[in-house]
PDB file of N, CA and C in Angstrom:
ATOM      1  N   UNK A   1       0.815  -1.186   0.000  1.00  0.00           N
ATOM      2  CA  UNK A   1       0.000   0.000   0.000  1.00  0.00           C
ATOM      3  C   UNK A   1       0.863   1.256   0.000  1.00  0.00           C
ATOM      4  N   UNK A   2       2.134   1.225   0.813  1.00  0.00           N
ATOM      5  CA  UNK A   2       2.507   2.626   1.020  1.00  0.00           C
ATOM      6  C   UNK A   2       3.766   1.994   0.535  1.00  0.00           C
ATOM      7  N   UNK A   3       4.591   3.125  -0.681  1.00  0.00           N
ATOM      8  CA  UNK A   3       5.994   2.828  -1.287  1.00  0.00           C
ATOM      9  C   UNK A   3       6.631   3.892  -0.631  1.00  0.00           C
ATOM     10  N   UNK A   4       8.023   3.528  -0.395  1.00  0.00           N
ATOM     11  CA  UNK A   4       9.129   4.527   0.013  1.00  0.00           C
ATOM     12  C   UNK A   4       9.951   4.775  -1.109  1.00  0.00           C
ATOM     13  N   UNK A   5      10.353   5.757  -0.534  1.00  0.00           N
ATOM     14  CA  UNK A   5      11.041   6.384  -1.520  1.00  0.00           C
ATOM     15  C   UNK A   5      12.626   5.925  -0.971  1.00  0.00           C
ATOM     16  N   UNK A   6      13.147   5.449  -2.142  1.00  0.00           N
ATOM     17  CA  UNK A   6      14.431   4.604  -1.365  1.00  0.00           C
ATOM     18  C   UNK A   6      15.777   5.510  -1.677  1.00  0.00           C
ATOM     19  N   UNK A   7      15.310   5.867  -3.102  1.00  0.00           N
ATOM     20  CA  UNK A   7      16.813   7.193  -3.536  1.00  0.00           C
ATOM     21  C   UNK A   7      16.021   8.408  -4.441  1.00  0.00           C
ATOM     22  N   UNK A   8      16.406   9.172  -4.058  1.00  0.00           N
ATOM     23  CA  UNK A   8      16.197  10.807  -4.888  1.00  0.00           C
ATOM     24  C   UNK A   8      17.498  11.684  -5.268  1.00  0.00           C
ATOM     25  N   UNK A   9      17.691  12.424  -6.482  1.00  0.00           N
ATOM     26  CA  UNK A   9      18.880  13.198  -7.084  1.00  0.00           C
ATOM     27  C   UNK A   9      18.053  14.732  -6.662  1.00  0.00           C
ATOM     28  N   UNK A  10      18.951  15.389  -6.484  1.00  0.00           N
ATOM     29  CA  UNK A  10      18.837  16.900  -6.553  1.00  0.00           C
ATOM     30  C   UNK A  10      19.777  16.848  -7.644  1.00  0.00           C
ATOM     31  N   UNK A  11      19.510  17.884  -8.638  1.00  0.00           N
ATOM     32  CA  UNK A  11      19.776  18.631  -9.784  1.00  0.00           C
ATOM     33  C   UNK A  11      19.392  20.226  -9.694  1.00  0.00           C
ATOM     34  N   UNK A  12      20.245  20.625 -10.554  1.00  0.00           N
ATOM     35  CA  UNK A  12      20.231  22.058 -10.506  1.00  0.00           C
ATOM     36  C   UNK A  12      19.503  22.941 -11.613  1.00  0.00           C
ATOM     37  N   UNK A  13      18.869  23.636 -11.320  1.00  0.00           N
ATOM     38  CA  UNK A  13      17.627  24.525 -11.986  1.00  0.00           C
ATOM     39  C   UNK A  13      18.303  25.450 -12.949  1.00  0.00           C
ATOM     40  N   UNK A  14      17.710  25.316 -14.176  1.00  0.00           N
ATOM     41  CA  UNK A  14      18.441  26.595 -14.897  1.00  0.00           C
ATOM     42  C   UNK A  14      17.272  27.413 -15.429  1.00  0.00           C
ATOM     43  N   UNK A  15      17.899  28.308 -14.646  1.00  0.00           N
ATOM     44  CA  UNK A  15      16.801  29.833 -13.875  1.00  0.00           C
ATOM     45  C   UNK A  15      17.157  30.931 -15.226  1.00  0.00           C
ATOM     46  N   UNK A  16      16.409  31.251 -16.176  1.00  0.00           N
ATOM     47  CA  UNK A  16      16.218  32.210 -17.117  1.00  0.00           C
ATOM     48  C   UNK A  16      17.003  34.005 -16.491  1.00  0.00           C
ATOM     49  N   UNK A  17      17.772  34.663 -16.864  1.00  0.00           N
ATOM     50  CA  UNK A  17      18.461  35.804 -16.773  1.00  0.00           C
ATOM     51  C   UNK A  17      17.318  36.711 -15.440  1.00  0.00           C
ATOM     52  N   UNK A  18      18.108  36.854 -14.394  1.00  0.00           N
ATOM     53  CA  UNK A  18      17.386  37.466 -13.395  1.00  0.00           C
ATOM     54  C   UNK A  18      15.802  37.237 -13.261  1.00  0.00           C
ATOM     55  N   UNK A  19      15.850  35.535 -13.087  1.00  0.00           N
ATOM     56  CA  UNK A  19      14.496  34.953 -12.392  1.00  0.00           C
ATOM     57  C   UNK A  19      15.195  34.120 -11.365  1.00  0.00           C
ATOM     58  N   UNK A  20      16.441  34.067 -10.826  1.00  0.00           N
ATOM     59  CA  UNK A  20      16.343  33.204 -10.263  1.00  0.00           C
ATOM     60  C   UNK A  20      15.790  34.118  -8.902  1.00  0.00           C
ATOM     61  N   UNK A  21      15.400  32.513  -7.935  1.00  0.00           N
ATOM     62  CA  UNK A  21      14.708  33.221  -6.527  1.00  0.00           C
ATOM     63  C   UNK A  21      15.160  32.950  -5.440  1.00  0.00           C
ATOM     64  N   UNK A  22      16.676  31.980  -5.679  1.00  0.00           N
ATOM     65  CA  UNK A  22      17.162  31.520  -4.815  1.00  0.00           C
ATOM     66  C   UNK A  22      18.229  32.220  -4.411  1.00  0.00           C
ATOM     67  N   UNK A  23      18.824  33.506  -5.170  1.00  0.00           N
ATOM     68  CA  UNK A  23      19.195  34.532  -4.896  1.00  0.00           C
ATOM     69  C   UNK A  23      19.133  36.019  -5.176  1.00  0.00           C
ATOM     70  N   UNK A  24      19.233  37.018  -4.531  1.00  0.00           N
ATOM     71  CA  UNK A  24      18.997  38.355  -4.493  1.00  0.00           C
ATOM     72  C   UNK A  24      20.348  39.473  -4.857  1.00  0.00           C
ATOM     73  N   UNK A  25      19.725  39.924  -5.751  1.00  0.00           N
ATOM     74  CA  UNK A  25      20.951  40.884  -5.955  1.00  0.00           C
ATOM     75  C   UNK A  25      21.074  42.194  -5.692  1.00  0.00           C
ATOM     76  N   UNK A  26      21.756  42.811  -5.317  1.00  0.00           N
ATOM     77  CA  UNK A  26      21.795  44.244  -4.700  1.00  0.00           C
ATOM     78  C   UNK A  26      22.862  45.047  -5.391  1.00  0.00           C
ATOM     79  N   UNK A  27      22.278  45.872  -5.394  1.00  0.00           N
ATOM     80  CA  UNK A  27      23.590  46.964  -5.965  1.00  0.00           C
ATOM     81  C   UNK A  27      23.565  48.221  -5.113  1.00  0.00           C
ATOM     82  N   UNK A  28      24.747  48.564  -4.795  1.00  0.00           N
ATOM     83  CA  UNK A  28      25.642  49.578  -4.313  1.00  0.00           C
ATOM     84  C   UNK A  28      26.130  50.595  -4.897  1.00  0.00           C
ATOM     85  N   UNK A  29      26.088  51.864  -4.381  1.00  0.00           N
ATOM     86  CA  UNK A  29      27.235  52.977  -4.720  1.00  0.00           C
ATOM     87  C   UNK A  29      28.044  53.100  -4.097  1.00  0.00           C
ATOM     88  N   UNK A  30      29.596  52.965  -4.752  1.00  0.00           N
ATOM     89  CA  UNK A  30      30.957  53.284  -4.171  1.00  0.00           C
ATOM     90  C   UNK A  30      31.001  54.886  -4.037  1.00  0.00           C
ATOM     91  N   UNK A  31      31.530  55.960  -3.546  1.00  0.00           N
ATOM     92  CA  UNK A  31      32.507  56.958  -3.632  1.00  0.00           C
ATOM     93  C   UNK A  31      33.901  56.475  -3.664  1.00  0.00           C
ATOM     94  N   UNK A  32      34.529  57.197  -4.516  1.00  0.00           N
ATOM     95  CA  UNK A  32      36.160  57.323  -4.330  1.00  0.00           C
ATOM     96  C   UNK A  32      36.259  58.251  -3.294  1.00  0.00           C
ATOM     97  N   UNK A  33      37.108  58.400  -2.383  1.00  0.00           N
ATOM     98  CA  UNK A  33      37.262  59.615  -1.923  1.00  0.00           C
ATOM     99  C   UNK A  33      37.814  60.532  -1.902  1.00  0.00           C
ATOM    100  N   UNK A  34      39.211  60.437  -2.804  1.00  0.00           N
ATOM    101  CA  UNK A  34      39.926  61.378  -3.578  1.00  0.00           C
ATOM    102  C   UNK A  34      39.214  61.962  -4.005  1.00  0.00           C
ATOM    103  N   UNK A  35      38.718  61.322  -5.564  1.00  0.00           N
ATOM    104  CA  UNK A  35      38.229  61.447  -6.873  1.00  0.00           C
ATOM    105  C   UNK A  35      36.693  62.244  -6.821  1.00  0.00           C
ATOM    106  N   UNK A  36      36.076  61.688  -5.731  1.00  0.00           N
ATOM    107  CA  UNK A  36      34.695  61.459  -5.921  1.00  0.00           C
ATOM    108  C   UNK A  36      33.798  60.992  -6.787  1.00  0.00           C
ATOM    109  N   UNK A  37      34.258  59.941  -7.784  1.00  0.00           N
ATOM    110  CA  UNK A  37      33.673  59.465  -8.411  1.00  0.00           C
ATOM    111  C   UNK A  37      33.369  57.835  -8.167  1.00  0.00           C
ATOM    112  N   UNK A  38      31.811  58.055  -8.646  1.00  0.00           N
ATOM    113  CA  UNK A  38      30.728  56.973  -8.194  1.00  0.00           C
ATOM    114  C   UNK A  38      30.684  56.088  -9.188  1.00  0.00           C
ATOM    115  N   UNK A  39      31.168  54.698  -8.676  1.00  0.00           N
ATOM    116  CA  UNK A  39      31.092  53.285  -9.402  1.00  0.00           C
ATOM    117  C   UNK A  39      29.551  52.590  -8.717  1.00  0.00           C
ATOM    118  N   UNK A  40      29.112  51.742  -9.609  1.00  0.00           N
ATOM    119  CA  UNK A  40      27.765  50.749  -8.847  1.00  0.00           C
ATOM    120  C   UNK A  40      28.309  49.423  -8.914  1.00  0.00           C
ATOM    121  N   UNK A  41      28.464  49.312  -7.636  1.00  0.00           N
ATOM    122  CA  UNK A  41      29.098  47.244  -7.233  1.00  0.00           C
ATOM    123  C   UNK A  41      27.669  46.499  -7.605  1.00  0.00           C
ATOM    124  N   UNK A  42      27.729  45.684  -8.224  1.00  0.00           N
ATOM    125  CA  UNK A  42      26.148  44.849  -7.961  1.00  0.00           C
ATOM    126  C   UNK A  42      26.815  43.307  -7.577  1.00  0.00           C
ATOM    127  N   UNK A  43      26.414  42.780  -6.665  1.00  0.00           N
ATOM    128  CA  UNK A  43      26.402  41.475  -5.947  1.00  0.00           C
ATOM    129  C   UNK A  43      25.403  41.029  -5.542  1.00  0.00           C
ATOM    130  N   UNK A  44      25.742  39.320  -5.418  1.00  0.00           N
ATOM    131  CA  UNK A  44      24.525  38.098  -5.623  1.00  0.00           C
ATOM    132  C   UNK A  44      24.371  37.755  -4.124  1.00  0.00           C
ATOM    133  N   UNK A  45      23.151  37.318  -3.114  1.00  0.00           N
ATOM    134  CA  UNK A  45      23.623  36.984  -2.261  1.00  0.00           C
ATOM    135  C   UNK A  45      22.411  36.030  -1.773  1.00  0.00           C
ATOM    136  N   UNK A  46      22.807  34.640  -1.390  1.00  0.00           N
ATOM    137  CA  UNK A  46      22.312  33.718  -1.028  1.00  0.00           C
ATOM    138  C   UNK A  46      20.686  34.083  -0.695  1.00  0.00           C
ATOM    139  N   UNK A  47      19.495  33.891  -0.593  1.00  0.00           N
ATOM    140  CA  UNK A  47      18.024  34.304  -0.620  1.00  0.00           C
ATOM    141  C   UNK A  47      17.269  32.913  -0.034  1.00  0.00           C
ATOM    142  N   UNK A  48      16.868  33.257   1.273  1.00  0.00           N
ATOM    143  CA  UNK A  48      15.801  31.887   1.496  1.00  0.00           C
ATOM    144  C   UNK A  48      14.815  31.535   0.610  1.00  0.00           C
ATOM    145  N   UNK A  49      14.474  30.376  -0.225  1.00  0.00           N
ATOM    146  CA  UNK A  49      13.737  29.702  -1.182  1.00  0.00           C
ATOM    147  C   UNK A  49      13.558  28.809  -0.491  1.00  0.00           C
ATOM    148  N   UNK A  50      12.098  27.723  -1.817  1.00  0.00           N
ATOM    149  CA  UNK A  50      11.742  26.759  -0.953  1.00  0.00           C
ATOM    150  C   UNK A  50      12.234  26.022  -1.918  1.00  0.00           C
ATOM    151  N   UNK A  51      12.978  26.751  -3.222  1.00  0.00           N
ATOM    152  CA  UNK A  51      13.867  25.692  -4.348  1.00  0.00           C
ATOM    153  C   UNK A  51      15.152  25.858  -4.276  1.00  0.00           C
ATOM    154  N   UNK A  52      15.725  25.912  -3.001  1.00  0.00           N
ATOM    155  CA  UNK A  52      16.872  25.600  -2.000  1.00  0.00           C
ATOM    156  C   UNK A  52      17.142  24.055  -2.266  1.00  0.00           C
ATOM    157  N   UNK A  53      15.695  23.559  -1.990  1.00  0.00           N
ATOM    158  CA  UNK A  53      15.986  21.794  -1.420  1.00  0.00           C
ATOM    159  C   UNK A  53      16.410  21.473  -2.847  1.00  0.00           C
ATOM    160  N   UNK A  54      16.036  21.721  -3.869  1.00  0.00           N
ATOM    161  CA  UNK A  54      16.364  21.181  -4.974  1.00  0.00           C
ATOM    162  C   UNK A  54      18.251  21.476  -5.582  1.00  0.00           C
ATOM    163  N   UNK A  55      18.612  22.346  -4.758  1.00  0.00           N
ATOM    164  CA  UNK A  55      20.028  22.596  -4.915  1.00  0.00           C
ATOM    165  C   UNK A  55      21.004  20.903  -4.721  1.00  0.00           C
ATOM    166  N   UNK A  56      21.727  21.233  -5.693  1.00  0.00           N
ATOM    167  CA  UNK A  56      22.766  20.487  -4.560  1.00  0.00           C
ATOM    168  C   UNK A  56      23.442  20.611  -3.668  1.00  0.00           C
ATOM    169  N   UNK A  57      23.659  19.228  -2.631  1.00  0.00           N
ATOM    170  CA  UNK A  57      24.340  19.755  -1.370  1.00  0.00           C
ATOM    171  C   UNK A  57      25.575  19.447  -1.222  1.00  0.00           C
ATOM    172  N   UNK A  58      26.423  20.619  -0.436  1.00  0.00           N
ATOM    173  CA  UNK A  58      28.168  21.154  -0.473  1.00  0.00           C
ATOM    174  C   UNK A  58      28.280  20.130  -0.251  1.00  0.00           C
TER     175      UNK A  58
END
């Protein structure tokens, strides 16, 4: 009546150009402080999802 599940793969999602949801990206303004001139850092940073589990694990 009831089957177990004996083995499962996680595989990795390929998430279309800024859809993914499993991370968040932010962007920043630098100053120089000599110069005063303004660069924009943009960085990725880890985002609680519930398509986490589907990651693979380290």
């Amino acid at each position: 009546m009831w089957t177990c599940l004996v083995s499962w793969c996680r595989c990795t999602i390929d998430w279309k150009k800024g859809k993914n949801v499993t991370v968040k990206t932010i962007k920043k303004k630098q100053k120089h402080k000599g110069r005063g001139t303004v660069r924009t850092i943009t960085k990725q940073v880890p985002n609680e999802s519930f398509f986490n589990f589907f990651s693979p694990l380290k």
